[in-house]
PDB file of N, CA and C in Angstrom:
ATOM      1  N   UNK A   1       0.848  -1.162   0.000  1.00  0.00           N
ATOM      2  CA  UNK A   1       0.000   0.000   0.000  1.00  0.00           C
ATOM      3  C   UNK A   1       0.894   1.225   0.000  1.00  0.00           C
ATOM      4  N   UNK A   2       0.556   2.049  -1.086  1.00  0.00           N
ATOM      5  CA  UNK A   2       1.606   3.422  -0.850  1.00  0.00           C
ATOM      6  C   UNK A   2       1.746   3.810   0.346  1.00  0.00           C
ATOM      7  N   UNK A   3       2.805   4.323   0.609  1.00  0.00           N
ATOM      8  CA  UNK A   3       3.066   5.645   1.636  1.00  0.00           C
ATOM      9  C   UNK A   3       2.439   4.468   2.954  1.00  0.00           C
ATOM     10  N   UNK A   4       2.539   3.470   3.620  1.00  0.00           N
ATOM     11  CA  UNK A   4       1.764   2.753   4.556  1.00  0.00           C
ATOM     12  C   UNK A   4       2.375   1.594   5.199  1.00  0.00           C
ATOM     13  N   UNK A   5       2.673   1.654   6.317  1.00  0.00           N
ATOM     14  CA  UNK A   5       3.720   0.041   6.726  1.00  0.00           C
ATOM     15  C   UNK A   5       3.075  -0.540   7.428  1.00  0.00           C
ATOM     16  N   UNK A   6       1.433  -0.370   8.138  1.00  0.00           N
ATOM     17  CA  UNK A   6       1.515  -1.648   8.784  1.00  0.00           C
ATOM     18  C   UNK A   6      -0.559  -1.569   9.200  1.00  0.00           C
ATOM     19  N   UNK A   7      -0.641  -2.235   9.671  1.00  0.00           N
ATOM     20  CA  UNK A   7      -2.236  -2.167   9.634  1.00  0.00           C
ATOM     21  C   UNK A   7      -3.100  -3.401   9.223  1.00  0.00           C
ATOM     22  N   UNK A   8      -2.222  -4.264   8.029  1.00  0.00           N
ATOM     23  CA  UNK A   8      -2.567  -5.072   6.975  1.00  0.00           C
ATOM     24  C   UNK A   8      -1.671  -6.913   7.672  1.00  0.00           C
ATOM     25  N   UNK A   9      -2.165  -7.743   7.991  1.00  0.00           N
ATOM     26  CA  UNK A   9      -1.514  -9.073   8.471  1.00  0.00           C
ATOM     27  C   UNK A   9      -2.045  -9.629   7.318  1.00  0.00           C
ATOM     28  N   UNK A  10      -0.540 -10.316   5.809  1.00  0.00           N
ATOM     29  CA  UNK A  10      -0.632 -10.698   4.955  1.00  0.00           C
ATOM     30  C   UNK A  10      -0.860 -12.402   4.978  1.00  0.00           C
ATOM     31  N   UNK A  11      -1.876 -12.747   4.070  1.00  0.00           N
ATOM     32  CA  UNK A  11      -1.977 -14.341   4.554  1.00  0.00           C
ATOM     33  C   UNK A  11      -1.887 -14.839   3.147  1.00  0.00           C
ATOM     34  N   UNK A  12      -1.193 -15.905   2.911  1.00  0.00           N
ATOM     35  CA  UNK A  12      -1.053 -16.685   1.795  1.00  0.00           C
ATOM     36  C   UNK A  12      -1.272 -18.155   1.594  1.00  0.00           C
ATOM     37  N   UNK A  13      -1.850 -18.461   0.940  1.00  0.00           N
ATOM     38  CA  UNK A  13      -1.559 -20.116   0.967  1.00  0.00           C
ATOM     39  C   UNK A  13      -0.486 -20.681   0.236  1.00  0.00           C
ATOM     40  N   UNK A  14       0.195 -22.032   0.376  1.00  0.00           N
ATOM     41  CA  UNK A  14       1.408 -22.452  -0.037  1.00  0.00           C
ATOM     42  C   UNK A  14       0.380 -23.528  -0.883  1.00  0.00           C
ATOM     43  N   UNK A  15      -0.518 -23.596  -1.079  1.00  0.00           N
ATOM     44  CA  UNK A  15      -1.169 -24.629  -2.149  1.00  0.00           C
ATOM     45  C   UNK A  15      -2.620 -23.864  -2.582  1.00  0.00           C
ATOM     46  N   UNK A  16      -1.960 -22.401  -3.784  1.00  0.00           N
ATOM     47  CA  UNK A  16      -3.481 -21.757  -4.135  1.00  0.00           C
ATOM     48  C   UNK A  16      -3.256 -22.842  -5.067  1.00  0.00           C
ATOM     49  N   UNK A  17      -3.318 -23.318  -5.690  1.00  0.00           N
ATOM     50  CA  UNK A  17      -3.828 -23.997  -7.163  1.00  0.00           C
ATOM     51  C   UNK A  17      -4.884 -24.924  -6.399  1.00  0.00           C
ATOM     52  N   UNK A  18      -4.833 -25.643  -4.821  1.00  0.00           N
ATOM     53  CA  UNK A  18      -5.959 -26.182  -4.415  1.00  0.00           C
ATOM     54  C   UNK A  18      -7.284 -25.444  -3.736  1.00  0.00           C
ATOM     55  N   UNK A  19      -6.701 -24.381  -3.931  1.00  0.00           N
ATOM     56  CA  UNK A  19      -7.693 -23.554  -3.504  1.00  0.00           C
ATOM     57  C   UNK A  19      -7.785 -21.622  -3.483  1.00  0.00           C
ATOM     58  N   UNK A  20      -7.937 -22.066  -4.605  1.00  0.00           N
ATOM     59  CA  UNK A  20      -7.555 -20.410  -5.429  1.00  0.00           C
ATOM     60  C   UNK A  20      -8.627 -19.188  -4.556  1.00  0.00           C
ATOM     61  N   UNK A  21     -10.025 -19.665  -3.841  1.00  0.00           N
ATOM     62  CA  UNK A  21     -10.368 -18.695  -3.436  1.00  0.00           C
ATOM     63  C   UNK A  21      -9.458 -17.854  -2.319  1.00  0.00           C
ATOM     64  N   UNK A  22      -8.867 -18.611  -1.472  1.00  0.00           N
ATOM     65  CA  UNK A  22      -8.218 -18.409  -0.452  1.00  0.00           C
ATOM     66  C   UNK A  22      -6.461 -17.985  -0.408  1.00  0.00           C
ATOM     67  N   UNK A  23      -6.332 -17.884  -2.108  1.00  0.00           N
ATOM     68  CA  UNK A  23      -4.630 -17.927  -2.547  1.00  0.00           C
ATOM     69  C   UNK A  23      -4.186 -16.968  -2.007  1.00  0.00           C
ATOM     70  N   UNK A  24      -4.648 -15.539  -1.024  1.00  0.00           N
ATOM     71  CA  UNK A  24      -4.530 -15.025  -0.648  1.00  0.00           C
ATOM     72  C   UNK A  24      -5.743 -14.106  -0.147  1.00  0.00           C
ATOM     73  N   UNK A  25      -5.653 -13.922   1.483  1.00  0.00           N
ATOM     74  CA  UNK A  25      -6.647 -13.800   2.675  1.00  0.00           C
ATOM     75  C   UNK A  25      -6.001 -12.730   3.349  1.00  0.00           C
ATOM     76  N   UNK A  26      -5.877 -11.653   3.245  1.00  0.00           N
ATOM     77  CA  UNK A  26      -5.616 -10.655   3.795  1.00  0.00           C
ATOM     78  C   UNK A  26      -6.244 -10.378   5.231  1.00  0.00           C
ATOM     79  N   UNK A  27      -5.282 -10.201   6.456  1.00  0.00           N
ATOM     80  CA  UNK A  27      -6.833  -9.306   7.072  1.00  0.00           C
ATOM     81  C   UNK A  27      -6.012  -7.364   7.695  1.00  0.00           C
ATOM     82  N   UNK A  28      -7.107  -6.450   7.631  1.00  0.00           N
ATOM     83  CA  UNK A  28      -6.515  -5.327   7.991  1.00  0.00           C
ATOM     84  C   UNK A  28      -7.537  -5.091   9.291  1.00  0.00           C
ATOM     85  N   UNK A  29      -6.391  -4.402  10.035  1.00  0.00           N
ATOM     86  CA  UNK A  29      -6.770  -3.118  11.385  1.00  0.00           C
ATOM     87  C   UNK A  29      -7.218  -2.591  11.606  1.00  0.00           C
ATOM     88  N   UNK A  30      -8.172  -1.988  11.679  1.00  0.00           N
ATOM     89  CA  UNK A  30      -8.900  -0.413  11.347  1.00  0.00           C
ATOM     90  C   UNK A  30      -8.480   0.307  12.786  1.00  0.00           C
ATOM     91  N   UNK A  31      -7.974   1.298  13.435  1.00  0.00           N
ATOM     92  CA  UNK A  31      -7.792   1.723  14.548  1.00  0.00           C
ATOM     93  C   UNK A  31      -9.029   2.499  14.931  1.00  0.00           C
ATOM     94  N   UNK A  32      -9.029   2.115  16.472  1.00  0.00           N
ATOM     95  CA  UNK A  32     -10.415   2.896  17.048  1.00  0.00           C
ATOM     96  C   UNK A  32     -10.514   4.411  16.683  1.00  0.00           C
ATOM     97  N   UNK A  33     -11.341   4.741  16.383  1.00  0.00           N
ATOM     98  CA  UNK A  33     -11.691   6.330  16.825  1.00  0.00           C
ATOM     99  C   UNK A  33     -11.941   6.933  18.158  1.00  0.00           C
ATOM    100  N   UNK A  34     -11.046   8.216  17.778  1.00  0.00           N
ATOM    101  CA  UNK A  34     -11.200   9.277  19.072  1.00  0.00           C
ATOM    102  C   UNK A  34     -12.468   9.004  19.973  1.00  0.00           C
ATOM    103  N   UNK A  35     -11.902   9.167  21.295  1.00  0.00           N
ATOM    104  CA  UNK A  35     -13.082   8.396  22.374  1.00  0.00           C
ATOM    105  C   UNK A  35     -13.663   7.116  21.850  1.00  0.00           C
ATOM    106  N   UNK A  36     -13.166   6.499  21.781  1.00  0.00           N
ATOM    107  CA  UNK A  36     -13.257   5.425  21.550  1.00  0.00           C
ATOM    108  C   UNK A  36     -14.733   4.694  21.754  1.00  0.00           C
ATOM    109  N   UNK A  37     -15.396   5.407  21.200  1.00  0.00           N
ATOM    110  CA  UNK A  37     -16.609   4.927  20.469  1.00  0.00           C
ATOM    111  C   UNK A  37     -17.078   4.601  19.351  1.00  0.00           C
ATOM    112  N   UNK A  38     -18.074   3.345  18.469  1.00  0.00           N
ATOM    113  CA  UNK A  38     -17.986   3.925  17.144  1.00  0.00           C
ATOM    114  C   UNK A  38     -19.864   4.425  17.161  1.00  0.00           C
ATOM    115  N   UNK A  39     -19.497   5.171  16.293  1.00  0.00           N
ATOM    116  CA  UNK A  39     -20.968   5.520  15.871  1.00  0.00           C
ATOM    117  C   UNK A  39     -21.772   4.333  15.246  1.00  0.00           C
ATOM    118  N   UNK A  40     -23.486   4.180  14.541  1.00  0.00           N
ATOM    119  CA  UNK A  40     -23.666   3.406  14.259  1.00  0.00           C
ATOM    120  C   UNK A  40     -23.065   3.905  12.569  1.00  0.00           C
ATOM    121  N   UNK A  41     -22.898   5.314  12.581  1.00  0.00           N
ATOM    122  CA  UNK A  41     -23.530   5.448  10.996  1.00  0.00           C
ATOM    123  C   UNK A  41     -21.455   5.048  10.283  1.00  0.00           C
ATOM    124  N   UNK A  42     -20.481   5.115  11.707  1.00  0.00           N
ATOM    125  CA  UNK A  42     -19.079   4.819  11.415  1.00  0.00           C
ATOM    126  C   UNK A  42     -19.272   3.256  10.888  1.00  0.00           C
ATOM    127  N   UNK A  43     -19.482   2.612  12.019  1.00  0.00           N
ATOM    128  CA  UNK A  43     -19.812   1.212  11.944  1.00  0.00           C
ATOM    129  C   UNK A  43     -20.771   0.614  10.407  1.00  0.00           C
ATOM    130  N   UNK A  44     -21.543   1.745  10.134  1.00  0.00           N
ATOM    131  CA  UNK A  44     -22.008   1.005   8.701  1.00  0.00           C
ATOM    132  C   UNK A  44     -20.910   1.243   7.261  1.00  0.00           C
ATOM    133  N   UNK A  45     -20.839   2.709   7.705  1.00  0.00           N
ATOM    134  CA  UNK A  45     -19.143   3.123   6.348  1.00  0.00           C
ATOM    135  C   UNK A  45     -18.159   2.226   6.328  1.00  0.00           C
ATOM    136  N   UNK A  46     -18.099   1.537   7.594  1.00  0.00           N
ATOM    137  CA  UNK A  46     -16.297   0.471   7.692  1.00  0.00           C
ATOM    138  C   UNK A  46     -17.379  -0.815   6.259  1.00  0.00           C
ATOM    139  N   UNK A  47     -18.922  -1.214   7.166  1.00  0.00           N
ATOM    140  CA  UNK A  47     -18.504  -2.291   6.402  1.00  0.00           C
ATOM    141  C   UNK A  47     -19.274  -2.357   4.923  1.00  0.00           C
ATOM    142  N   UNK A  48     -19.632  -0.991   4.732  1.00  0.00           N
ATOM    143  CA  UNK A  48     -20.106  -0.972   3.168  1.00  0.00           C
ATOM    144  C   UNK A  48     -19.043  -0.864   2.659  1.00  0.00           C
ATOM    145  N   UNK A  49     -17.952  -0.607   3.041  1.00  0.00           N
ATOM    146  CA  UNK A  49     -16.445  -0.461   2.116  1.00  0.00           C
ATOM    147  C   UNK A  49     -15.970  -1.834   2.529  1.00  0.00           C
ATOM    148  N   UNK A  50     -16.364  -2.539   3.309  1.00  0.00           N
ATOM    149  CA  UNK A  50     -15.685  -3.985   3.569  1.00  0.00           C
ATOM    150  C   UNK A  50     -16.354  -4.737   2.930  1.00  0.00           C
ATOM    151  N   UNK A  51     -17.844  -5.005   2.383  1.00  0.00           N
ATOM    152  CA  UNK A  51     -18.618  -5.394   1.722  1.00  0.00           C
ATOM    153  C   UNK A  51     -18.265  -5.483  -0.067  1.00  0.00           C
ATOM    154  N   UNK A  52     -17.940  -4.223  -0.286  1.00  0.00           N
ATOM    155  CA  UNK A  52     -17.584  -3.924  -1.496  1.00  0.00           C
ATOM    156  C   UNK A  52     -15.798  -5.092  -1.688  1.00  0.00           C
ATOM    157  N   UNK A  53     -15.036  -4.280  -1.170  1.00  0.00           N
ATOM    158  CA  UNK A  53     -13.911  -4.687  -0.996  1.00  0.00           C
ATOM    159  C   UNK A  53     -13.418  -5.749  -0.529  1.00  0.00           C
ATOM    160  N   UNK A  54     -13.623  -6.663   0.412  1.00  0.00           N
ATOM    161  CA  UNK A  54     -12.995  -7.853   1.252  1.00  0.00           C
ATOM    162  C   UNK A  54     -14.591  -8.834   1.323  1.00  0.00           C
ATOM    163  N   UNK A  55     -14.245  -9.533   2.246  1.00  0.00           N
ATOM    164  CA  UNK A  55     -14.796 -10.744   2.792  1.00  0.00           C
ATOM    165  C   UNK A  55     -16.270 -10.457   2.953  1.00  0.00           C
ATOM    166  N   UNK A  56     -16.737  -9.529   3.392  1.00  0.00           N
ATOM    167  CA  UNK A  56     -17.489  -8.922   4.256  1.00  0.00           C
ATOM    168  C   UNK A  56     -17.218  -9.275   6.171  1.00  0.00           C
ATOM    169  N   UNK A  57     -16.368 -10.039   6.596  1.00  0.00           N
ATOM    170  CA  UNK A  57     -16.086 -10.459   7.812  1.00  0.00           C
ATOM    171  C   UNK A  57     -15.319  -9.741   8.998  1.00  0.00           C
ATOM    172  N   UNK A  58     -16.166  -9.545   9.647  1.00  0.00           N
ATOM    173  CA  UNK A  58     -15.527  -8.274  10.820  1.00  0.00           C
ATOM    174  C   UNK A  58     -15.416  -9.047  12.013  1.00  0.00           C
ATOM    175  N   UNK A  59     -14.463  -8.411  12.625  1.00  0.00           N
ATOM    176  CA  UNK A  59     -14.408  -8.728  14.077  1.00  0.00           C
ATOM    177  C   UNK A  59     -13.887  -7.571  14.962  1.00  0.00           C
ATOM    178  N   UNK A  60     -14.243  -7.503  16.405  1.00  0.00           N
ATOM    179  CA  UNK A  60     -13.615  -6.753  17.323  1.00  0.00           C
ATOM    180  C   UNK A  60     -12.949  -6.923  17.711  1.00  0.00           C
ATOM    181  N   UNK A  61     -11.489  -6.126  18.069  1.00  0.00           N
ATOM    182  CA  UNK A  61     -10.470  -6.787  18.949  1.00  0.00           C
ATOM    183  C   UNK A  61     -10.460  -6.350  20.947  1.00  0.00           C
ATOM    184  N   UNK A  62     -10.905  -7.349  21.322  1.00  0.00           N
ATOM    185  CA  UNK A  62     -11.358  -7.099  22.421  1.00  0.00           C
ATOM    186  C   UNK A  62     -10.848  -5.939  23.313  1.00  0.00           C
ATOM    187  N   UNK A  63      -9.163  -6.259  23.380  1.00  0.00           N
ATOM    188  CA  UNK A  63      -8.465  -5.122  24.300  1.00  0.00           C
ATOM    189  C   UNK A  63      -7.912  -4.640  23.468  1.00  0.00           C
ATOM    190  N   UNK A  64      -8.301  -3.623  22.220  1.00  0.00           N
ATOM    191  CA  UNK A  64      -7.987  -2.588  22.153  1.00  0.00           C
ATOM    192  C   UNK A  64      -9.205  -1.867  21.249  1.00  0.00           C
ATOM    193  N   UNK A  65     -10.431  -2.437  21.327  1.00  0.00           N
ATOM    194  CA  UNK A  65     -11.213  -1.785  20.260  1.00  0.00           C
ATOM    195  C   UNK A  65     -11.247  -1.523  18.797  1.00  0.00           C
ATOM    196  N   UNK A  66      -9.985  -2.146  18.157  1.00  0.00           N
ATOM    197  CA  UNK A  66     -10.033  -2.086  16.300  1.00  0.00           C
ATOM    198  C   UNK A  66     -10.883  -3.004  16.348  1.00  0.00           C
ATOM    199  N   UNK A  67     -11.443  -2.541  14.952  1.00  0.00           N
ATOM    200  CA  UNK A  67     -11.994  -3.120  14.214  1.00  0.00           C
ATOM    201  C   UNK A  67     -11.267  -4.574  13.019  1.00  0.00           C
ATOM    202  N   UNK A  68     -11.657  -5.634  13.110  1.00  0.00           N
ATOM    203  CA  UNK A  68     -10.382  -6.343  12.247  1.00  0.00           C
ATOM    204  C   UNK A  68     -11.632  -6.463  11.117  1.00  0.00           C
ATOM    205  N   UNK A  69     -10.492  -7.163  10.034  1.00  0.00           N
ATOM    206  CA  UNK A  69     -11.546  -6.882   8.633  1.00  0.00           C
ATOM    207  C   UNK A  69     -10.623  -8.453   8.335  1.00  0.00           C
ATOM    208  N   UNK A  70     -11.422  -9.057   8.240  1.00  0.00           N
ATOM    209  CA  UNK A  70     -10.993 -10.374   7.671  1.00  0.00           C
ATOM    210  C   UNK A  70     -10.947 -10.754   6.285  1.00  0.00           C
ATOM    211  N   UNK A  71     -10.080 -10.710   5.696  1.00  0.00           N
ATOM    212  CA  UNK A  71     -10.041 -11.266   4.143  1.00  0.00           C
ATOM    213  C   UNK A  71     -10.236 -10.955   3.404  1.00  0.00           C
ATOM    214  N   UNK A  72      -8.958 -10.055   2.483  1.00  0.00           N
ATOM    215  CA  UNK A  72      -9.056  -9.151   1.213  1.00  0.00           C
ATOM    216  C   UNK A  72      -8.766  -9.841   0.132  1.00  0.00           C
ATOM    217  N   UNK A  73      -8.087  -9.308  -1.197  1.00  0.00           N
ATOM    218  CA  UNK A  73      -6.866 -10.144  -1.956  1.00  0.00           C
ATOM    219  C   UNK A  73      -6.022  -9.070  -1.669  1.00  0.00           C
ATOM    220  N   UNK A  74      -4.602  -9.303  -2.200  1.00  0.00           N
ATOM    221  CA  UNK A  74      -3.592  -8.157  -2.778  1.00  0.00           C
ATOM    222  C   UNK A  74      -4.402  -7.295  -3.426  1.00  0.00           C
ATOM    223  N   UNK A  75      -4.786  -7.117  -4.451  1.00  0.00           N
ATOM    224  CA  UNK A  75      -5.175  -6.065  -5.170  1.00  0.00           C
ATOM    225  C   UNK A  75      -6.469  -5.201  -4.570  1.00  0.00           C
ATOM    226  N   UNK A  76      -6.550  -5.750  -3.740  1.00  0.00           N
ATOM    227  CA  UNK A  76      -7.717  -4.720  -3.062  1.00  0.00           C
ATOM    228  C   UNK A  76      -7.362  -3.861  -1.813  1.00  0.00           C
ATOM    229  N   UNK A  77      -5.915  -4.123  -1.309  1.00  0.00           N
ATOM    230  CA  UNK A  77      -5.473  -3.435  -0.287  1.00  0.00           C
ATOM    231  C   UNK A  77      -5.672  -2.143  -0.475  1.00  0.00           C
ATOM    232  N   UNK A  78      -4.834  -1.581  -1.497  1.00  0.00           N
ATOM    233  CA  UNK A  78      -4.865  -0.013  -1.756  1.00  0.00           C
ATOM    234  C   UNK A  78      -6.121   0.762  -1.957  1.00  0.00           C
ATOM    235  N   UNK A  79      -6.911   0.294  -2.630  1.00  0.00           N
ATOM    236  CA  UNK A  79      -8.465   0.396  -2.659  1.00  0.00           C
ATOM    237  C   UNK A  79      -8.946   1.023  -1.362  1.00  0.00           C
ATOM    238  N   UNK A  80      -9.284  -0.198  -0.732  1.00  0.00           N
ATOM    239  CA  UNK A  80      -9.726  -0.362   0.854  1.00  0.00           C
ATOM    240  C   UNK A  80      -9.094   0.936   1.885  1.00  0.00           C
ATOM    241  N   UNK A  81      -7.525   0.934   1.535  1.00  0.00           N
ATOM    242  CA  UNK A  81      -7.106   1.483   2.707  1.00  0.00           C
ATOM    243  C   UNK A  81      -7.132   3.234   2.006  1.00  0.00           C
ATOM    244  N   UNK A  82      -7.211   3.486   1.114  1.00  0.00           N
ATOM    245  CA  UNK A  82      -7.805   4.780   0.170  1.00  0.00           C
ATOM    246  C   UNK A  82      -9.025   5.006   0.881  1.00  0.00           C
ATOM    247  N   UNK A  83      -9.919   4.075   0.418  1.00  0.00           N
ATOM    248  CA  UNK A  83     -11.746   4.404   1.095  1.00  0.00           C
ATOM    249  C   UNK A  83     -11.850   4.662   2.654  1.00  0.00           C
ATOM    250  N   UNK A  84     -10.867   3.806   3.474  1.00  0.00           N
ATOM    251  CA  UNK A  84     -11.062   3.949   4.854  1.00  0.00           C
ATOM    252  C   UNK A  84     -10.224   5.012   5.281  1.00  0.00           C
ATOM    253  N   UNK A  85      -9.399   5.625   4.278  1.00  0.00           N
ATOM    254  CA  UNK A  85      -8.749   7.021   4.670  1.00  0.00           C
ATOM    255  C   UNK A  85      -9.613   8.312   4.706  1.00  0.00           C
ATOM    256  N   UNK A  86     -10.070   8.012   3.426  1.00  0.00           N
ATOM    257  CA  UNK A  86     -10.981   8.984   3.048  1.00  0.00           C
ATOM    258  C   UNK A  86     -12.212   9.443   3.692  1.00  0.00           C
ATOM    259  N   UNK A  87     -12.446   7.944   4.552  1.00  0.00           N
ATOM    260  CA  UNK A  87     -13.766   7.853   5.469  1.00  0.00           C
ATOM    261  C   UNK A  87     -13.178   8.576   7.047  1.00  0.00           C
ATOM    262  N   UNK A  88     -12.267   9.011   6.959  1.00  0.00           N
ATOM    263  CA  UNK A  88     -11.664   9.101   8.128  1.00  0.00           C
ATOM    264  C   UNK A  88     -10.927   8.112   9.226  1.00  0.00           C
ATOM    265  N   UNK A  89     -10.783   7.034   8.605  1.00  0.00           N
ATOM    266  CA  UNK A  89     -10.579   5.746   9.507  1.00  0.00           C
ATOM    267  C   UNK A  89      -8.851   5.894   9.559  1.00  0.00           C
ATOM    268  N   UNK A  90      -8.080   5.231  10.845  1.00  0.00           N
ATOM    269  CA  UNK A  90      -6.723   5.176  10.012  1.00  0.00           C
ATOM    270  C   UNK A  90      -6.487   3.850  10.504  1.00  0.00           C
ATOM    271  N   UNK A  91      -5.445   3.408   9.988  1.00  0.00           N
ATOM    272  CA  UNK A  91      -5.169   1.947   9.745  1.00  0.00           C
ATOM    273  C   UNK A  91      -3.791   1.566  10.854  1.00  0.00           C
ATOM    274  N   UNK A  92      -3.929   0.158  11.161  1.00  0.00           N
ATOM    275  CA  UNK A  92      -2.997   0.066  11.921  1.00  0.00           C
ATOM    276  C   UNK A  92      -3.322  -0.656  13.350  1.00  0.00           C
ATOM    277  N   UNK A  93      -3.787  -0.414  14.280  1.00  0.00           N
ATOM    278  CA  UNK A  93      -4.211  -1.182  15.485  1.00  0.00           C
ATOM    279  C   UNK A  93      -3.646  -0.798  16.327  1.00  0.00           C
ATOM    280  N   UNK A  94      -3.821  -1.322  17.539  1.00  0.00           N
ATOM    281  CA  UNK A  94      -2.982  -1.182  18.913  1.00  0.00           C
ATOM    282  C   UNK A  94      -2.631  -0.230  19.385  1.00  0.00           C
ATOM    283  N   UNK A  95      -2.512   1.122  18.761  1.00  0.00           N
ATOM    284  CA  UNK A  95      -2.222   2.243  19.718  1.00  0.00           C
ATOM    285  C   UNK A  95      -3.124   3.206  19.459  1.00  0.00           C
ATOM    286  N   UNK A  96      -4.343   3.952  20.098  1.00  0.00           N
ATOM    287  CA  UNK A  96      -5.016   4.703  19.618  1.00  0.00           C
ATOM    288  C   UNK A  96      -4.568   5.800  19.130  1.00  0.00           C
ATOM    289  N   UNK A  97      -5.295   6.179  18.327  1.00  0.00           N
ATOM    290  CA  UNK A  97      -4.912   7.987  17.490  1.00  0.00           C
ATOM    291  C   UNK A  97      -4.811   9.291  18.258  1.00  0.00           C
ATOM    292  N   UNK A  98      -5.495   9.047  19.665  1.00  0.00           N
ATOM    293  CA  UNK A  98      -5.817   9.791  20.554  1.00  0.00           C
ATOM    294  C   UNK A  98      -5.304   9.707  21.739  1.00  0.00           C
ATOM    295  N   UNK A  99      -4.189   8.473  21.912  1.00  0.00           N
ATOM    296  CA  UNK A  99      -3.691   8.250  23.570  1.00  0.00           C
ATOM    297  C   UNK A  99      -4.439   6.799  24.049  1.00  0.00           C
ATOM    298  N   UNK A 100      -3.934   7.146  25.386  1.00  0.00           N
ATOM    299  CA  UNK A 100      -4.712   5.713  26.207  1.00  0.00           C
ATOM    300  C   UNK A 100      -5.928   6.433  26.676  1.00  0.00           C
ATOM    301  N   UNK A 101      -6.840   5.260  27.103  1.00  0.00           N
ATOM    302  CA  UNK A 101      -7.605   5.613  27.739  1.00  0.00           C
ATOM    303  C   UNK A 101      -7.398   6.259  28.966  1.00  0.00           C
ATOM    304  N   UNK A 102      -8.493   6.923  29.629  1.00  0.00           N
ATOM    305  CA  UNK A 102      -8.004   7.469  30.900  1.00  0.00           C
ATOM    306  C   UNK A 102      -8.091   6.570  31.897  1.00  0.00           C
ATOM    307  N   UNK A 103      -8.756   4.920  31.764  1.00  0.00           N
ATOM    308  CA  UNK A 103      -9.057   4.427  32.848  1.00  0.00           C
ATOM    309  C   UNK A 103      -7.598   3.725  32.799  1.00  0.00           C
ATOM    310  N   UNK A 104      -6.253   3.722  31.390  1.00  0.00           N
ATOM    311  CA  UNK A 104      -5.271   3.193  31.748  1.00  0.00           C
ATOM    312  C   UNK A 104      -4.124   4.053  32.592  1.00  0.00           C
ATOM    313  N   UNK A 105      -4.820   4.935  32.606  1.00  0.00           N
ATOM    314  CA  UNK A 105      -3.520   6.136  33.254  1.00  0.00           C
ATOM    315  C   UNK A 105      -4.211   6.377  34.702  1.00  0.00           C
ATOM    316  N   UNK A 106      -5.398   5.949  34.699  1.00  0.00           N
ATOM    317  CA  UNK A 106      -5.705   5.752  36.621  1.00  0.00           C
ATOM    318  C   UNK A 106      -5.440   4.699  37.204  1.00  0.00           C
ATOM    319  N   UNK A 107      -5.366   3.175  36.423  1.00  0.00           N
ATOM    320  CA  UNK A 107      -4.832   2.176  37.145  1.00  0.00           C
ATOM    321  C   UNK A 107      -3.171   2.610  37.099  1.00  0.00           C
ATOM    322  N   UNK A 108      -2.350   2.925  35.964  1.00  0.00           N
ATOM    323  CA  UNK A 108      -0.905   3.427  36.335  1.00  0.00           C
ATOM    324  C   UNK A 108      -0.578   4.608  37.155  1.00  0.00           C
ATOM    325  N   UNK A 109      -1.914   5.441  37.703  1.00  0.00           N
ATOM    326  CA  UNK A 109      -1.231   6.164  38.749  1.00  0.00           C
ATOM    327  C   UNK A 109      -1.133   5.415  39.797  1.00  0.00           C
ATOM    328  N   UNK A 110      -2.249   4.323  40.059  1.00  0.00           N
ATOM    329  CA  UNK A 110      -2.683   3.426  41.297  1.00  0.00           C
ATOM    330  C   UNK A 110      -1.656   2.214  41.609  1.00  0.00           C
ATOM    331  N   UNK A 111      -0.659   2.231  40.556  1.00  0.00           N
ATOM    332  CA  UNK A 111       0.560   0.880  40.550  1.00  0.00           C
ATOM    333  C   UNK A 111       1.378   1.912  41.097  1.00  0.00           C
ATOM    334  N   UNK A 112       1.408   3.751  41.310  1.00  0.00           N
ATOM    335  CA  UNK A 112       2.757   4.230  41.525  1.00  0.00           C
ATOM    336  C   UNK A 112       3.453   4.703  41.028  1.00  0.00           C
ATOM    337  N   UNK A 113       3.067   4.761  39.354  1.00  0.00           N
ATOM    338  CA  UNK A 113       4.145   5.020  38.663  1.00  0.00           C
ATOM    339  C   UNK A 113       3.710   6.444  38.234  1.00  0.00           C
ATOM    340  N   UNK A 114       4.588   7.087  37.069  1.00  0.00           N
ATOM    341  CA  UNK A 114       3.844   8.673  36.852  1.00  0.00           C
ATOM    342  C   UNK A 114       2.524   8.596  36.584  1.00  0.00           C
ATOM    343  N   UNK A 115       1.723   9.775  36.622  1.00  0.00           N
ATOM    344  CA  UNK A 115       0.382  10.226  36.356  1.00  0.00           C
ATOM    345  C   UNK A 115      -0.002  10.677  35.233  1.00  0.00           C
ATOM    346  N   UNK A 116       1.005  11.167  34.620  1.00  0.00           N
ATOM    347  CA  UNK A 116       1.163  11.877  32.914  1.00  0.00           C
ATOM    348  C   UNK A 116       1.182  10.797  32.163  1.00  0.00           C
ATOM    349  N   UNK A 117       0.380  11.354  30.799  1.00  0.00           N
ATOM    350  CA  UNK A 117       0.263  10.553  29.859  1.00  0.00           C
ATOM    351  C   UNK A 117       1.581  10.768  28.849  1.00  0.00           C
TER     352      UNK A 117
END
């Protein structure tokens, strides 16, 4: 994907000729949005562009709130991650766009350690 290093966990099979639908299964990240809520009308944009584009197969990632998108090809990466730019989404996982939550910086004041984020 231009200009983009990470967001995307590439999956391949070592036997597409037995199974060409699956010769490659992409899945991408979607990172939570600010306050980490999604809207319903966010939640329908991820998967009318996931619908179009990939699997249609979503999942949540429990402790950290992305969105996972199960199963693209190659040629639909750039696509996808274009539309979910454009939608405002950014790609990638695990660290929000916005910081930690605040309930992780009240249990780390409560272990002792600094208070600052």
């Amino acid at each position: 994907m231009l200009g983009y290093g990470g967001g995307v966990i590439g999956r391949y099979s070592d036997i597409p000729e037995q199974f060409p639908n699956v010769a490659h299964f992409h899945t991408i990240r979607v990172n939570q949005p600010a306050g980490w809520f999604y809207t319903s009308d966010a939640l329908r944009t991820v998967c009318d562009i996931w619908e179009k584009r990939g699997s249609g197969l979503t999942n949540m990632h429990g402790s950290t709130g992305d969105l996972v998108l199960l199963g693209t090809t190659t040629d639909q990466l750039e696509p996808t991650f274009q539309e979910l730019a454009q939608a405002g989404f950014d790609l990638g996982g695990q660290v929000p766009t916005c910081g930690r939550p605040p309930v992780a910086w009240e249990w780390r004041a409560a272990s002792g350690r600094a208070t600052t984020p």
